[in-house]
PDB file of N, CA and C in Angstrom:
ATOM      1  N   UNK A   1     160.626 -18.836 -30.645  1.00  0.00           N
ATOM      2  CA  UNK A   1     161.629 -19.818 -30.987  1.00  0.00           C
ATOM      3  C   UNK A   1     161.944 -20.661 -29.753  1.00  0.00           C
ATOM      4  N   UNK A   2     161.894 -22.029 -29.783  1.00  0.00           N
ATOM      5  CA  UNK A   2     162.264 -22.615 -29.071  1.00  0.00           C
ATOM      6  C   UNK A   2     163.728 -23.001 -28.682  1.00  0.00           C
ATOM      7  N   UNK A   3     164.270 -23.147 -27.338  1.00  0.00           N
ATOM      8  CA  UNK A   3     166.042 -23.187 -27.005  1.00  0.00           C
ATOM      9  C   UNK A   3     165.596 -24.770 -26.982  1.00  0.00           C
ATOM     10  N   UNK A   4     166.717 -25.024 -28.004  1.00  0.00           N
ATOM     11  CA  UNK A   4     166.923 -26.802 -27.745  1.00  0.00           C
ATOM     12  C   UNK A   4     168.299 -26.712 -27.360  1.00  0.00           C
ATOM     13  N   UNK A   5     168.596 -27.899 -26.326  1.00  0.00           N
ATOM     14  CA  UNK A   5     169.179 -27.919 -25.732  1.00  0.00           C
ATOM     15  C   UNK A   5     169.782 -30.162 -25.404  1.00  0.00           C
ATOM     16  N   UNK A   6     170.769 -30.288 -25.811  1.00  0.00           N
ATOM     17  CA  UNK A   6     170.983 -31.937 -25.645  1.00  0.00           C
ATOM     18  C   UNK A   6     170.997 -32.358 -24.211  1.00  0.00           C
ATOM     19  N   UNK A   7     171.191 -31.327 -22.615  1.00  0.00           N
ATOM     20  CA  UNK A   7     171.302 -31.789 -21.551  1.00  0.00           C
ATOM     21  C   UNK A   7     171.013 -30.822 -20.724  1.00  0.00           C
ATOM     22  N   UNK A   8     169.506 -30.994 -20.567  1.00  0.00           N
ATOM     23  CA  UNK A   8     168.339 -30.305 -19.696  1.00  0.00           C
ATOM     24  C   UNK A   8     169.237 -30.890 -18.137  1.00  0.00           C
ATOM     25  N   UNK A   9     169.421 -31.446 -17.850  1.00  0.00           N
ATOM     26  CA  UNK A   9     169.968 -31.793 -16.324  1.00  0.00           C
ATOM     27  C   UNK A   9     170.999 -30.685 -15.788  1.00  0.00           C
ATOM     28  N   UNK A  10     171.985 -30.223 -17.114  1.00  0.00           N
ATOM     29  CA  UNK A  10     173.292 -29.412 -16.957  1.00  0.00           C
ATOM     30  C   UNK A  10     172.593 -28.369 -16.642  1.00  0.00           C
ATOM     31  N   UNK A  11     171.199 -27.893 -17.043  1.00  0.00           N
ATOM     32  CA  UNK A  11     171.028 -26.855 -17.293  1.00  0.00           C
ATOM     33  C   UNK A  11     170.182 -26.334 -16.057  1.00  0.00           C
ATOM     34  N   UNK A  12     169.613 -27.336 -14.871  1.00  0.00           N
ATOM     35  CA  UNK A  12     169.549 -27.425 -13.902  1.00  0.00           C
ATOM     36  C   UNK A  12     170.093 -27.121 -13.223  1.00  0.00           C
ATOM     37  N   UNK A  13     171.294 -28.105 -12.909  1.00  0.00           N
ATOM     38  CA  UNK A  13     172.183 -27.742 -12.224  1.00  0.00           C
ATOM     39  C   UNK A  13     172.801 -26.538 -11.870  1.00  0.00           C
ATOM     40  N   UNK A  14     173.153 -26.041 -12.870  1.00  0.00           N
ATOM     41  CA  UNK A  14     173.515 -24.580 -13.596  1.00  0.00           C
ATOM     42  C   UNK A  14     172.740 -23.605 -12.786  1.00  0.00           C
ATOM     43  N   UNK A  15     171.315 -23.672 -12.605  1.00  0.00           N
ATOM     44  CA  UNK A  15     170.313 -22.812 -12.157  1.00  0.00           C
ATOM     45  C   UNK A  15     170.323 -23.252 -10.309  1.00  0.00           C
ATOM     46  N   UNK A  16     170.682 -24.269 -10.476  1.00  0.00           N
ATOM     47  CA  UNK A  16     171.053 -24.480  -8.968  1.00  0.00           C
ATOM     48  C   UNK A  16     171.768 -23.935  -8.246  1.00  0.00           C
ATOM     49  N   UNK A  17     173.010 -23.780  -9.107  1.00  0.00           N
ATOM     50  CA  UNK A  17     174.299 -23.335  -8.695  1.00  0.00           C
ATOM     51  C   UNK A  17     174.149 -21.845  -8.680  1.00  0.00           C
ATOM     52  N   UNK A  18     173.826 -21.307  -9.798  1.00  0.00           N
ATOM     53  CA  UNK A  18     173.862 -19.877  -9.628  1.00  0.00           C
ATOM     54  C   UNK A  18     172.875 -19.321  -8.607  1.00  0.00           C
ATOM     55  N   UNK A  19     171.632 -19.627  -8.232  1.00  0.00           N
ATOM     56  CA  UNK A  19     170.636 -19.128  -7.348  1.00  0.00           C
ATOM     57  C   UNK A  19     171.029 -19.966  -5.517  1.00  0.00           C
ATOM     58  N   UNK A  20     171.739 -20.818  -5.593  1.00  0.00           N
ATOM     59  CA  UNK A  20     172.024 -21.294  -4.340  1.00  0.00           C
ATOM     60  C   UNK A  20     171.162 -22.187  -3.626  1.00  0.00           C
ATOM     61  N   UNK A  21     170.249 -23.003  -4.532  1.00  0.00           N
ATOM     62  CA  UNK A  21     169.153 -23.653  -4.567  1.00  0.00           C
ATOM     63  C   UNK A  21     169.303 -25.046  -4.365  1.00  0.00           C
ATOM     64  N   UNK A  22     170.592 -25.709  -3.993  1.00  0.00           N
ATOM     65  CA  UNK A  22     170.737 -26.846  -3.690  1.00  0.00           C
ATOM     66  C   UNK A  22     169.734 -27.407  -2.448  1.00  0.00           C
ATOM     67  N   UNK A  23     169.365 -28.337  -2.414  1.00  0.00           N
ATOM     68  CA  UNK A  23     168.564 -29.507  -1.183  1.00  0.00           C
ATOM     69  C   UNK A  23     169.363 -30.735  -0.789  1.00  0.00           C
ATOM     70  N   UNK A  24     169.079 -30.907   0.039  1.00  0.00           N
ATOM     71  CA  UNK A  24     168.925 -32.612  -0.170  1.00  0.00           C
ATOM     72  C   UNK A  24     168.172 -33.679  -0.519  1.00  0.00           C
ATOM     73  N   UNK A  25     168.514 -34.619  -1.352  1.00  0.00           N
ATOM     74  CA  UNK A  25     167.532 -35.254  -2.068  1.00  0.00           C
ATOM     75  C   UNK A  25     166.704 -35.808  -1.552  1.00  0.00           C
ATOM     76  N   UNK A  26     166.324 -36.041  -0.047  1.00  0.00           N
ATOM     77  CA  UNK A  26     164.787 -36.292   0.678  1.00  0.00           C
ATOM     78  C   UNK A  26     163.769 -35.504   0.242  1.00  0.00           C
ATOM     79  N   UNK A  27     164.194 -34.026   0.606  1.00  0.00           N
ATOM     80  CA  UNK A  27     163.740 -32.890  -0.056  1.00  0.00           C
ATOM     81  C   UNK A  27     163.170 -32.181  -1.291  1.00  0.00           C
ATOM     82  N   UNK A  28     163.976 -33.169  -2.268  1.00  0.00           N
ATOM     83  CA  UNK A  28     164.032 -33.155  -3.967  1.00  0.00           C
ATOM     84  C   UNK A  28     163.276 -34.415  -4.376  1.00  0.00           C
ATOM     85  N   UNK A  29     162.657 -35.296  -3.443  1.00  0.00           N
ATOM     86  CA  UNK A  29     161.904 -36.235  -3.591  1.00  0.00           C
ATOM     87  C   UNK A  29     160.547 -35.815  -3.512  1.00  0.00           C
ATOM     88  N   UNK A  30     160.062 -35.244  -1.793  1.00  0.00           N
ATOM     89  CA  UNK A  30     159.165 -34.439  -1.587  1.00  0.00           C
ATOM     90  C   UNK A  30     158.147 -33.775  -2.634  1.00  0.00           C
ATOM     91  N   UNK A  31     159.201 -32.772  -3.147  1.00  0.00           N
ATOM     92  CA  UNK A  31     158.956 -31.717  -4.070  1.00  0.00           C
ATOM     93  C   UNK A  31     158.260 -32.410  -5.529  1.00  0.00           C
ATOM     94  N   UNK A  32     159.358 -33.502  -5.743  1.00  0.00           N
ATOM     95  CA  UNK A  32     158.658 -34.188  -7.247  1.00  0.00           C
ATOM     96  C   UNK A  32     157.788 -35.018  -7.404  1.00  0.00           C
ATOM     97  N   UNK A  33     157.283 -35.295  -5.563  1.00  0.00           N
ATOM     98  CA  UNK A  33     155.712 -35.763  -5.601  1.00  0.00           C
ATOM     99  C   UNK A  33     154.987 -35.375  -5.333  1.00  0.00           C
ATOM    100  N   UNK A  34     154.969 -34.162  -4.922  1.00  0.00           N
ATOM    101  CA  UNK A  34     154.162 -32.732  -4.703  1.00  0.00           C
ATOM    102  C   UNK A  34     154.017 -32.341  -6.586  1.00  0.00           C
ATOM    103  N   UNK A  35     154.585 -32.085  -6.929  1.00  0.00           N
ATOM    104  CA  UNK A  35     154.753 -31.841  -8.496  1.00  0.00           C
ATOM    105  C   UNK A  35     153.981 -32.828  -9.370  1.00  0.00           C
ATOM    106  N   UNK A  36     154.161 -34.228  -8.957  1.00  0.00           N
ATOM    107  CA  UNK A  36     153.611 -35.397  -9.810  1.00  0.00           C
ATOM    108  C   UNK A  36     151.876 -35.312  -9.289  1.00  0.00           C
ATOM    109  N   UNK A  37     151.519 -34.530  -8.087  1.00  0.00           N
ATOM    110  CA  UNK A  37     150.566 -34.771  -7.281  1.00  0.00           C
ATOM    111  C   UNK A  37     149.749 -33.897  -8.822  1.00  0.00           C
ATOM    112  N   UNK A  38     150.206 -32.585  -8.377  1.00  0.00           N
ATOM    113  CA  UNK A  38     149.672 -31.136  -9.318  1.00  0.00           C
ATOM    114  C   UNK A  38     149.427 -32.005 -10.474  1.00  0.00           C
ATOM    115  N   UNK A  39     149.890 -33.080 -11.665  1.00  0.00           N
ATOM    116  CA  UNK A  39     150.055 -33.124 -12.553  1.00  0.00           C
ATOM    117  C   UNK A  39     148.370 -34.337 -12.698  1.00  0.00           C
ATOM    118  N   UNK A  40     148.578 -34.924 -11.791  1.00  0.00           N
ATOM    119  CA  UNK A  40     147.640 -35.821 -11.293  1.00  0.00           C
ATOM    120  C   UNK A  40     146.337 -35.387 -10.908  1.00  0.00           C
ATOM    121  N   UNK A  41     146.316 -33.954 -10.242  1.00  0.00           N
ATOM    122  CA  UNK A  41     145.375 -33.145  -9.948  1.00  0.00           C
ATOM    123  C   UNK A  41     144.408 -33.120 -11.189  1.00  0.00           C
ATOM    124  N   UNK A  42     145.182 -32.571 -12.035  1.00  0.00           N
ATOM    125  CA  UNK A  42     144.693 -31.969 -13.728  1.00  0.00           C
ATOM    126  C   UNK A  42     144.453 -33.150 -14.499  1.00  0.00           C
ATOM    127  N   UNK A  43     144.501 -34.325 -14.005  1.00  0.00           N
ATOM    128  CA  UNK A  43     144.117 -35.015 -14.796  1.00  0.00           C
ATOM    129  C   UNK A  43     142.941 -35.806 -14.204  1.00  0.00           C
ATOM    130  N   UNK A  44     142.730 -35.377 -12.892  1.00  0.00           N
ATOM    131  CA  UNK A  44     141.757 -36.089 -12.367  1.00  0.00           C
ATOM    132  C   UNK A  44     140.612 -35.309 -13.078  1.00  0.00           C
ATOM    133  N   UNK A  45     141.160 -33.952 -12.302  1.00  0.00           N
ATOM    134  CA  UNK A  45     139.998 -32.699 -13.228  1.00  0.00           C
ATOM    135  C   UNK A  45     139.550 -32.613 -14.362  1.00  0.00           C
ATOM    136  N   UNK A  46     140.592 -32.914 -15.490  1.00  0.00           N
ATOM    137  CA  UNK A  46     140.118 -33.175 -16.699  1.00  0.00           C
ATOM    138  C   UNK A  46     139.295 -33.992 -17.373  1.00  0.00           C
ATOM    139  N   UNK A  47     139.555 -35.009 -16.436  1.00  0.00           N
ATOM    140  CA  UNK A  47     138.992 -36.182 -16.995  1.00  0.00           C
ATOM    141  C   UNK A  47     137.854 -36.792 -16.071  1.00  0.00           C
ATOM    142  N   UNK A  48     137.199 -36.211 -15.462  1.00  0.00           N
ATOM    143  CA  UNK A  48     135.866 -36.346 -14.674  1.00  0.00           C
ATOM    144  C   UNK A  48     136.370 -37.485 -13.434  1.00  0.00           C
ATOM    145  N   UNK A  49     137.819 -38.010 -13.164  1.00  0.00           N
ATOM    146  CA  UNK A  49     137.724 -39.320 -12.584  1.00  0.00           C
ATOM    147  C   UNK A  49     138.121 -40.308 -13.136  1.00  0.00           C
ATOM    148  N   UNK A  50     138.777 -39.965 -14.783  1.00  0.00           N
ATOM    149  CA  UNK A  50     138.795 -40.809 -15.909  1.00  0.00           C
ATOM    150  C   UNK A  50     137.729 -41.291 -16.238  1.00  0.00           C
ATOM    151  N   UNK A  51     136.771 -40.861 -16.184  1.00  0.00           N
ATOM    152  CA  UNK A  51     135.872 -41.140 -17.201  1.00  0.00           C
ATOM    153  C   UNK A  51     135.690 -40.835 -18.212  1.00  0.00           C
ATOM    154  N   UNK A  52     136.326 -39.696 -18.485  1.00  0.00           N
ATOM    155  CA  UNK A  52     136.412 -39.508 -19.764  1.00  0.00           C
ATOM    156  C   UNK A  52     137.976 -39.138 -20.166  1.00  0.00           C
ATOM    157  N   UNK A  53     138.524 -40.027 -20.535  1.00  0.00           N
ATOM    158  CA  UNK A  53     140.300 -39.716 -20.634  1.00  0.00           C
ATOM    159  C   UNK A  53     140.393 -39.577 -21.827  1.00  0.00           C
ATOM    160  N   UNK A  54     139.705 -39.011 -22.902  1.00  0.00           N
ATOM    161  CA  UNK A  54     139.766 -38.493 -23.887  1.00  0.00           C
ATOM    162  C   UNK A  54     139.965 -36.638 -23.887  1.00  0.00           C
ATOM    163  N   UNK A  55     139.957 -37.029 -22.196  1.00  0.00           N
ATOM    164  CA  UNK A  55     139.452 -34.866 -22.157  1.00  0.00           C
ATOM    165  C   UNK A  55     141.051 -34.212 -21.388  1.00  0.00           C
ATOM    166  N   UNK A  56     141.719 -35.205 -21.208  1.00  0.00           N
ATOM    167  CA  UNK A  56     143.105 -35.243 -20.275  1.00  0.00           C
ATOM    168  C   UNK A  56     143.630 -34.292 -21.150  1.00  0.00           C
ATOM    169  N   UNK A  57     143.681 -33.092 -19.353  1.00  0.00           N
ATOM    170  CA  UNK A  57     144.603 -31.593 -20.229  1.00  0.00           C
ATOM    171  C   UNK A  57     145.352 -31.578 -18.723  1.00  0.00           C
ATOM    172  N   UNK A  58     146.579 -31.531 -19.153  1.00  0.00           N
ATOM    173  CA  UNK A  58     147.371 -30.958 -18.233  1.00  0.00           C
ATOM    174  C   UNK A  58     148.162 -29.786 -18.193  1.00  0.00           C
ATOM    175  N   UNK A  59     148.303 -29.041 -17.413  1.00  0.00           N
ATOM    176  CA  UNK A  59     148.957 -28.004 -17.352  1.00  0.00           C
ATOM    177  C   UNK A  59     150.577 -28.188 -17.875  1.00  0.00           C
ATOM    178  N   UNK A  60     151.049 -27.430 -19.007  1.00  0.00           N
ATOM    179  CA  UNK A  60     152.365 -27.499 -19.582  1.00  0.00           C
ATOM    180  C   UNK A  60     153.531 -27.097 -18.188  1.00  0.00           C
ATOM    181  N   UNK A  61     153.090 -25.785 -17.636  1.00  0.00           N
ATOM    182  CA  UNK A  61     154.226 -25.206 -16.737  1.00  0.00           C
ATOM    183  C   UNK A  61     153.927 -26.347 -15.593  1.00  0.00           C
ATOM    184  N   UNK A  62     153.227 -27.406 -15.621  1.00  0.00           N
ATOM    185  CA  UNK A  62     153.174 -28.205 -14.169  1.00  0.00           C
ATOM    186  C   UNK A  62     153.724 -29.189 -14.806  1.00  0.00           C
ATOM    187  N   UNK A  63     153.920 -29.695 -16.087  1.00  0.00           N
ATOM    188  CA  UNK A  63     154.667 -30.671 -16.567  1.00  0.00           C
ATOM    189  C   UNK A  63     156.156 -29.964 -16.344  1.00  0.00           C
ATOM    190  N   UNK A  64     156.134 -28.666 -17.092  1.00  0.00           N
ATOM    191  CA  UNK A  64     158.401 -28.455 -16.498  1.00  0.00           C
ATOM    192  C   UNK A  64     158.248 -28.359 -15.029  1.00  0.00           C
ATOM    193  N   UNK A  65     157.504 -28.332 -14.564  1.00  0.00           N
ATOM    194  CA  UNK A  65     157.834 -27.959 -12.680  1.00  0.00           C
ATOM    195  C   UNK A  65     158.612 -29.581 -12.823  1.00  0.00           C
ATOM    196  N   UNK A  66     157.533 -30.066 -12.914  1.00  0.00           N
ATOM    197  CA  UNK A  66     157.895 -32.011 -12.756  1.00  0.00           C
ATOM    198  C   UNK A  66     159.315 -32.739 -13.051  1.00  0.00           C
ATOM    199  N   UNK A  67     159.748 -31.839 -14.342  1.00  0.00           N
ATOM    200  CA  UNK A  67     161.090 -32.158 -15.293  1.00  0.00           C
ATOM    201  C   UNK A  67     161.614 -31.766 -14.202  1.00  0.00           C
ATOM    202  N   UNK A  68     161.887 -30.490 -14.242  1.00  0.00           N
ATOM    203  CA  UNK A  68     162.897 -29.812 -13.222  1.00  0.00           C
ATOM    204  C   UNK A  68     163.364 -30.217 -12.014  1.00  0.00           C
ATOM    205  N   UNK A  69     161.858 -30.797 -11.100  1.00  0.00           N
ATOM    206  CA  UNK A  69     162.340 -31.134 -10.274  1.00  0.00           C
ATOM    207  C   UNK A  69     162.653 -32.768 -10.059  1.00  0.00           C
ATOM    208  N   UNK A  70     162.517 -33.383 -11.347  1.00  0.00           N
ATOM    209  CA  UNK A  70     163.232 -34.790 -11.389  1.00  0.00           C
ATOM    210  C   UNK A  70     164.367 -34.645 -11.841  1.00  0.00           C
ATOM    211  N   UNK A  71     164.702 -33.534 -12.764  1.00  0.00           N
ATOM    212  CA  UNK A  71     166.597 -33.349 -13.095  1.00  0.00           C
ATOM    213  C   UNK A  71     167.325 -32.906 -11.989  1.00  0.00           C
ATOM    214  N   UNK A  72     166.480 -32.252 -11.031  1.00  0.00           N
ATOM    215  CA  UNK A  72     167.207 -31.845  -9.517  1.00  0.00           C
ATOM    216  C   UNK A  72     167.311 -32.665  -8.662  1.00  0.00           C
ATOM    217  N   UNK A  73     166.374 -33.768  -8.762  1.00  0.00           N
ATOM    218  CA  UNK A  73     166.740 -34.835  -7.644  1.00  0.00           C
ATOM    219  C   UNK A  73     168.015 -35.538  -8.399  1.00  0.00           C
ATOM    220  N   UNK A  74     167.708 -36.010  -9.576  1.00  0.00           N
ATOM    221  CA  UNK A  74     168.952 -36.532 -10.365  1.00  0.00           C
ATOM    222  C   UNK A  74     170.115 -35.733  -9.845  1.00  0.00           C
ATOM    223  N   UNK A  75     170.052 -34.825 -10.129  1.00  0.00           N
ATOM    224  CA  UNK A  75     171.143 -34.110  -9.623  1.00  0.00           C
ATOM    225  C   UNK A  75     172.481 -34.003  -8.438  1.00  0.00           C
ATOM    226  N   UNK A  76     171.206 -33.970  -7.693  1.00  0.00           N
ATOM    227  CA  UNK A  76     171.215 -34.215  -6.084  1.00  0.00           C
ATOM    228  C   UNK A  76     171.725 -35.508  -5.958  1.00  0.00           C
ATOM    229  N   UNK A  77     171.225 -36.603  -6.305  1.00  0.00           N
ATOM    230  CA  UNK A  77     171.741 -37.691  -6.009  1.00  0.00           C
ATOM    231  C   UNK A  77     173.405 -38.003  -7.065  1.00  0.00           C
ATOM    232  N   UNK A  78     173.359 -37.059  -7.799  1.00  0.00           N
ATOM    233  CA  UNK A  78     174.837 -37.505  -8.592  1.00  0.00           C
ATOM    234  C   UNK A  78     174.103 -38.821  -9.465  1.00  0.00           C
ATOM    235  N   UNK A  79     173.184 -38.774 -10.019  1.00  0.00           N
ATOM    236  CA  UNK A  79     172.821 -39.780 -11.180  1.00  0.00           C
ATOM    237  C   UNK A  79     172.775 -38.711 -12.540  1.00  0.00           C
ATOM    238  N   UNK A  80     173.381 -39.581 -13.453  1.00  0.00           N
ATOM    239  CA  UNK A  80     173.283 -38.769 -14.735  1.00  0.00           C
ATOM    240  C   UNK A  80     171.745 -39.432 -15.750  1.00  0.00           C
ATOM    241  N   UNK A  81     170.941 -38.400 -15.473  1.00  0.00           N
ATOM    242  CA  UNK A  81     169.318 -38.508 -16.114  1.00  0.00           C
ATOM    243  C   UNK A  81     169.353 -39.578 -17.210  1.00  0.00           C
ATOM    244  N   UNK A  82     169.933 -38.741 -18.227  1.00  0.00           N
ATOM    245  CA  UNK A  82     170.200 -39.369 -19.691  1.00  0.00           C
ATOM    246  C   UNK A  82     170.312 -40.899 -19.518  1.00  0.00           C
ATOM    247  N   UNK A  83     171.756 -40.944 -18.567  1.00  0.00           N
ATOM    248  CA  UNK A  83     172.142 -42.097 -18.500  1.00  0.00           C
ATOM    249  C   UNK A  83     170.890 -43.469 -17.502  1.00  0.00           C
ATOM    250  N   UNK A  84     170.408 -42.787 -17.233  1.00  0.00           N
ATOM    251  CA  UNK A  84     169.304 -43.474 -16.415  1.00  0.00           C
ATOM    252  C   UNK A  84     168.270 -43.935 -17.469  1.00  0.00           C
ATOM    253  N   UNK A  85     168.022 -42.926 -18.059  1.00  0.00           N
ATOM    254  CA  UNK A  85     166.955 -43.150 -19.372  1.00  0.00           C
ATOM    255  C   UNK A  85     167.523 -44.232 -20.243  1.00  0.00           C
ATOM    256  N   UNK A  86     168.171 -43.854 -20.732  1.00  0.00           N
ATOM    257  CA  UNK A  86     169.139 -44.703 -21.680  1.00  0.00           C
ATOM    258  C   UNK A  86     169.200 -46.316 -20.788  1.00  0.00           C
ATOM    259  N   UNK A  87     169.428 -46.530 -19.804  1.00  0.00           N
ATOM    260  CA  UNK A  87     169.443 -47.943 -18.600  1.00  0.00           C
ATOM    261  C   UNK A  87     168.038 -48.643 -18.759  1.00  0.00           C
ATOM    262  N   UNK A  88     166.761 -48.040 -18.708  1.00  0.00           N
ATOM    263  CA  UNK A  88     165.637 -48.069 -18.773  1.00  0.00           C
ATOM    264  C   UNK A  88     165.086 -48.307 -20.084  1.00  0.00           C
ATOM    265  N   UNK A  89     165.566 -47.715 -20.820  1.00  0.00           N
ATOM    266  CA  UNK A  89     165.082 -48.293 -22.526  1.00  0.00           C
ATOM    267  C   UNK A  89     165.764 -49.208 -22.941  1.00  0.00           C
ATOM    268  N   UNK A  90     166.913 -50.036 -22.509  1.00  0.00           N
ATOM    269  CA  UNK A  90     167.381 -50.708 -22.738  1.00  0.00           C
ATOM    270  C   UNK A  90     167.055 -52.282 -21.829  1.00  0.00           C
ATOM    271  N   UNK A  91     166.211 -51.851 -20.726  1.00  0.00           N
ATOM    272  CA  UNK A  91     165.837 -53.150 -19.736  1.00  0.00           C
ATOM    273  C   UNK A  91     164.561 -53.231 -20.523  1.00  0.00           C
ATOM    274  N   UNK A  92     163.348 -51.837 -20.815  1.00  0.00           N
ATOM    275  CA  UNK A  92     162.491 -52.538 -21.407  1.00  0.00           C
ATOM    276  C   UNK A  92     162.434 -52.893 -23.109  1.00  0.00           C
ATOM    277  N   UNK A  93     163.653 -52.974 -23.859  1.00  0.00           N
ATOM    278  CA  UNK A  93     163.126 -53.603 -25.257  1.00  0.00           C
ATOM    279  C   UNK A  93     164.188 -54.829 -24.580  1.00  0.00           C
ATOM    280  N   UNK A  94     164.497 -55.471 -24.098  1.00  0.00           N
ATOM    281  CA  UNK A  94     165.393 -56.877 -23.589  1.00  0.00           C
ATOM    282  C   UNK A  94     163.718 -57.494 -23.253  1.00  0.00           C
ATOM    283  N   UNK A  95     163.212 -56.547 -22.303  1.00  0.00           N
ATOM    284  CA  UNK A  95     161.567 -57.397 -22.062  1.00  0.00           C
ATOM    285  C   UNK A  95     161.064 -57.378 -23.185  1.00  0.00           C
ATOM    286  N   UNK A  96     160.758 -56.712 -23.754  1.00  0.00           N
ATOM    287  CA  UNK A  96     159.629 -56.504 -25.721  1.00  0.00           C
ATOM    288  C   UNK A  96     160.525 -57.964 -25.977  1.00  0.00           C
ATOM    289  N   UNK A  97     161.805 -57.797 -26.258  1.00  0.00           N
ATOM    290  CA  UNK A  97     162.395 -58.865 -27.066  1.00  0.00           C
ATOM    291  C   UNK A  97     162.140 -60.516 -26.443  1.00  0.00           C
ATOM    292  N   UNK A  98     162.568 -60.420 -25.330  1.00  0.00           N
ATOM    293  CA  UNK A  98     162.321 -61.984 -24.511  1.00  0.00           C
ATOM    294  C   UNK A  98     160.574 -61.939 -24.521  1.00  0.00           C
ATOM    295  N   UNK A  99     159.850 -61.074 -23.955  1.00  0.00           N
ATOM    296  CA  UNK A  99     158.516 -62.135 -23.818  1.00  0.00           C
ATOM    297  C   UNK A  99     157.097 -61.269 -24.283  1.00  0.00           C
ATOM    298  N   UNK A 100     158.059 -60.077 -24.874  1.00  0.00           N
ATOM    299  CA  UNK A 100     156.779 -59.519 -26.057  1.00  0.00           C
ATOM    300  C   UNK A 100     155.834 -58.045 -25.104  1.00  0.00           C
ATOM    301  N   UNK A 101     156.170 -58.193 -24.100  1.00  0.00           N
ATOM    302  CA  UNK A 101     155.507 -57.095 -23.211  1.00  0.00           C
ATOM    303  C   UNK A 101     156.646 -56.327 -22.247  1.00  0.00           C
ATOM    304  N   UNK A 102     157.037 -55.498 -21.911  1.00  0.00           N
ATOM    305  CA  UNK A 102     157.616 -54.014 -21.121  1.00  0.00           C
ATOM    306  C   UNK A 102     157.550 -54.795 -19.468  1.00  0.00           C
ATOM    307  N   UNK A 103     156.163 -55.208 -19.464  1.00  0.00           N
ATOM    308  CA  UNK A 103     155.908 -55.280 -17.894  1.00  0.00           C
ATOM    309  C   UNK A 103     157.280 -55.920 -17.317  1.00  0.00           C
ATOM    310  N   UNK A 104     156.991 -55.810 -15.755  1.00  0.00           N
ATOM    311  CA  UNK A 104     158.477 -56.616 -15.149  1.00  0.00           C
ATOM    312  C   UNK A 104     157.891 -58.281 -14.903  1.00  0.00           C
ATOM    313  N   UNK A 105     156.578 -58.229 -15.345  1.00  0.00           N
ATOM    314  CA  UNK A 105     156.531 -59.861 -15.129  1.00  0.00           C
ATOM    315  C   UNK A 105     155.493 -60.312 -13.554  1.00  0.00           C
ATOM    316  N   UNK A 106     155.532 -59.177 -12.976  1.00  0.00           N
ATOM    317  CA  UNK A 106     154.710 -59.040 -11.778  1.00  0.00           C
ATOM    318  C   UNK A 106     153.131 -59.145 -12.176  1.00  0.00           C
ATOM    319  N   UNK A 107     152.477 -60.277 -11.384  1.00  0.00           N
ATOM    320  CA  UNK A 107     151.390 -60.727 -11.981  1.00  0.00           C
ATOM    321  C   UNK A 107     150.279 -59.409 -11.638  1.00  0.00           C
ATOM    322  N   UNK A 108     149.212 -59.614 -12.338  1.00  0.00           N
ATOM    323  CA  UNK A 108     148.354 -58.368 -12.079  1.00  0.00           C
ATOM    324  C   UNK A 108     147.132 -59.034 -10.762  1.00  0.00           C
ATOM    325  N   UNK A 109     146.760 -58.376  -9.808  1.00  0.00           N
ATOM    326  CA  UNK A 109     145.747 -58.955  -8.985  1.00  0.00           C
ATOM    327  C   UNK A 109     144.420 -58.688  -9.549  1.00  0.00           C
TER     328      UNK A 109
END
């Protein structure tokens, strides 16, 4: 059975607090590109180089490492996740709506 849960960040925190696991968010940056690295690893691997990105397997427990340690930098910095997300889906359908594409408009080289 799966625990659903409406605020994975609280629940961080929570695990922060009780184990004594606080950083500073230089630290909590580090970590979630060390984490994004691992995730990147497995997909290089998977996918020959992308050559074949039909074969892209990533490791599940290296995807929550990743969560975790982006709800901990959130954390750390006193940003509320949700509310960040929520900021972000709302800048990109204003782009969908004005000019039909997400991008920020930055030309491609």
């Amino acid at each position: 059975m799966f625990c659903v849960t409406s605020d994975p960040q609280r629940r961080v925190a929570d695990f922060l607090d009780a184990n004594d696991l606080h950083a500073p968010p230089a630290y909590r940056l580090l970590d979630l590109a060390s984490e994004v690295g691992e995730l990147a690893a497995d997909a290089t691997n998977s996918t020959a180089y992308g050559s074949t990105p039909e074969n892209l397997d990533v490791n599940r427990d290296e995807l929550g490492d990743t969560l975790f340690c982006l709800y901990a930098l959130a954390e750390e910095l006193g940003v509320d996740a949700e509310a960040a997300v929520d900021e972000s889906l709302a800048k990109y359908e204003s782009r969908i709506d004005d000019s039909g594409d997400p991008g920020s408009g930055v030309p491609e080289k």
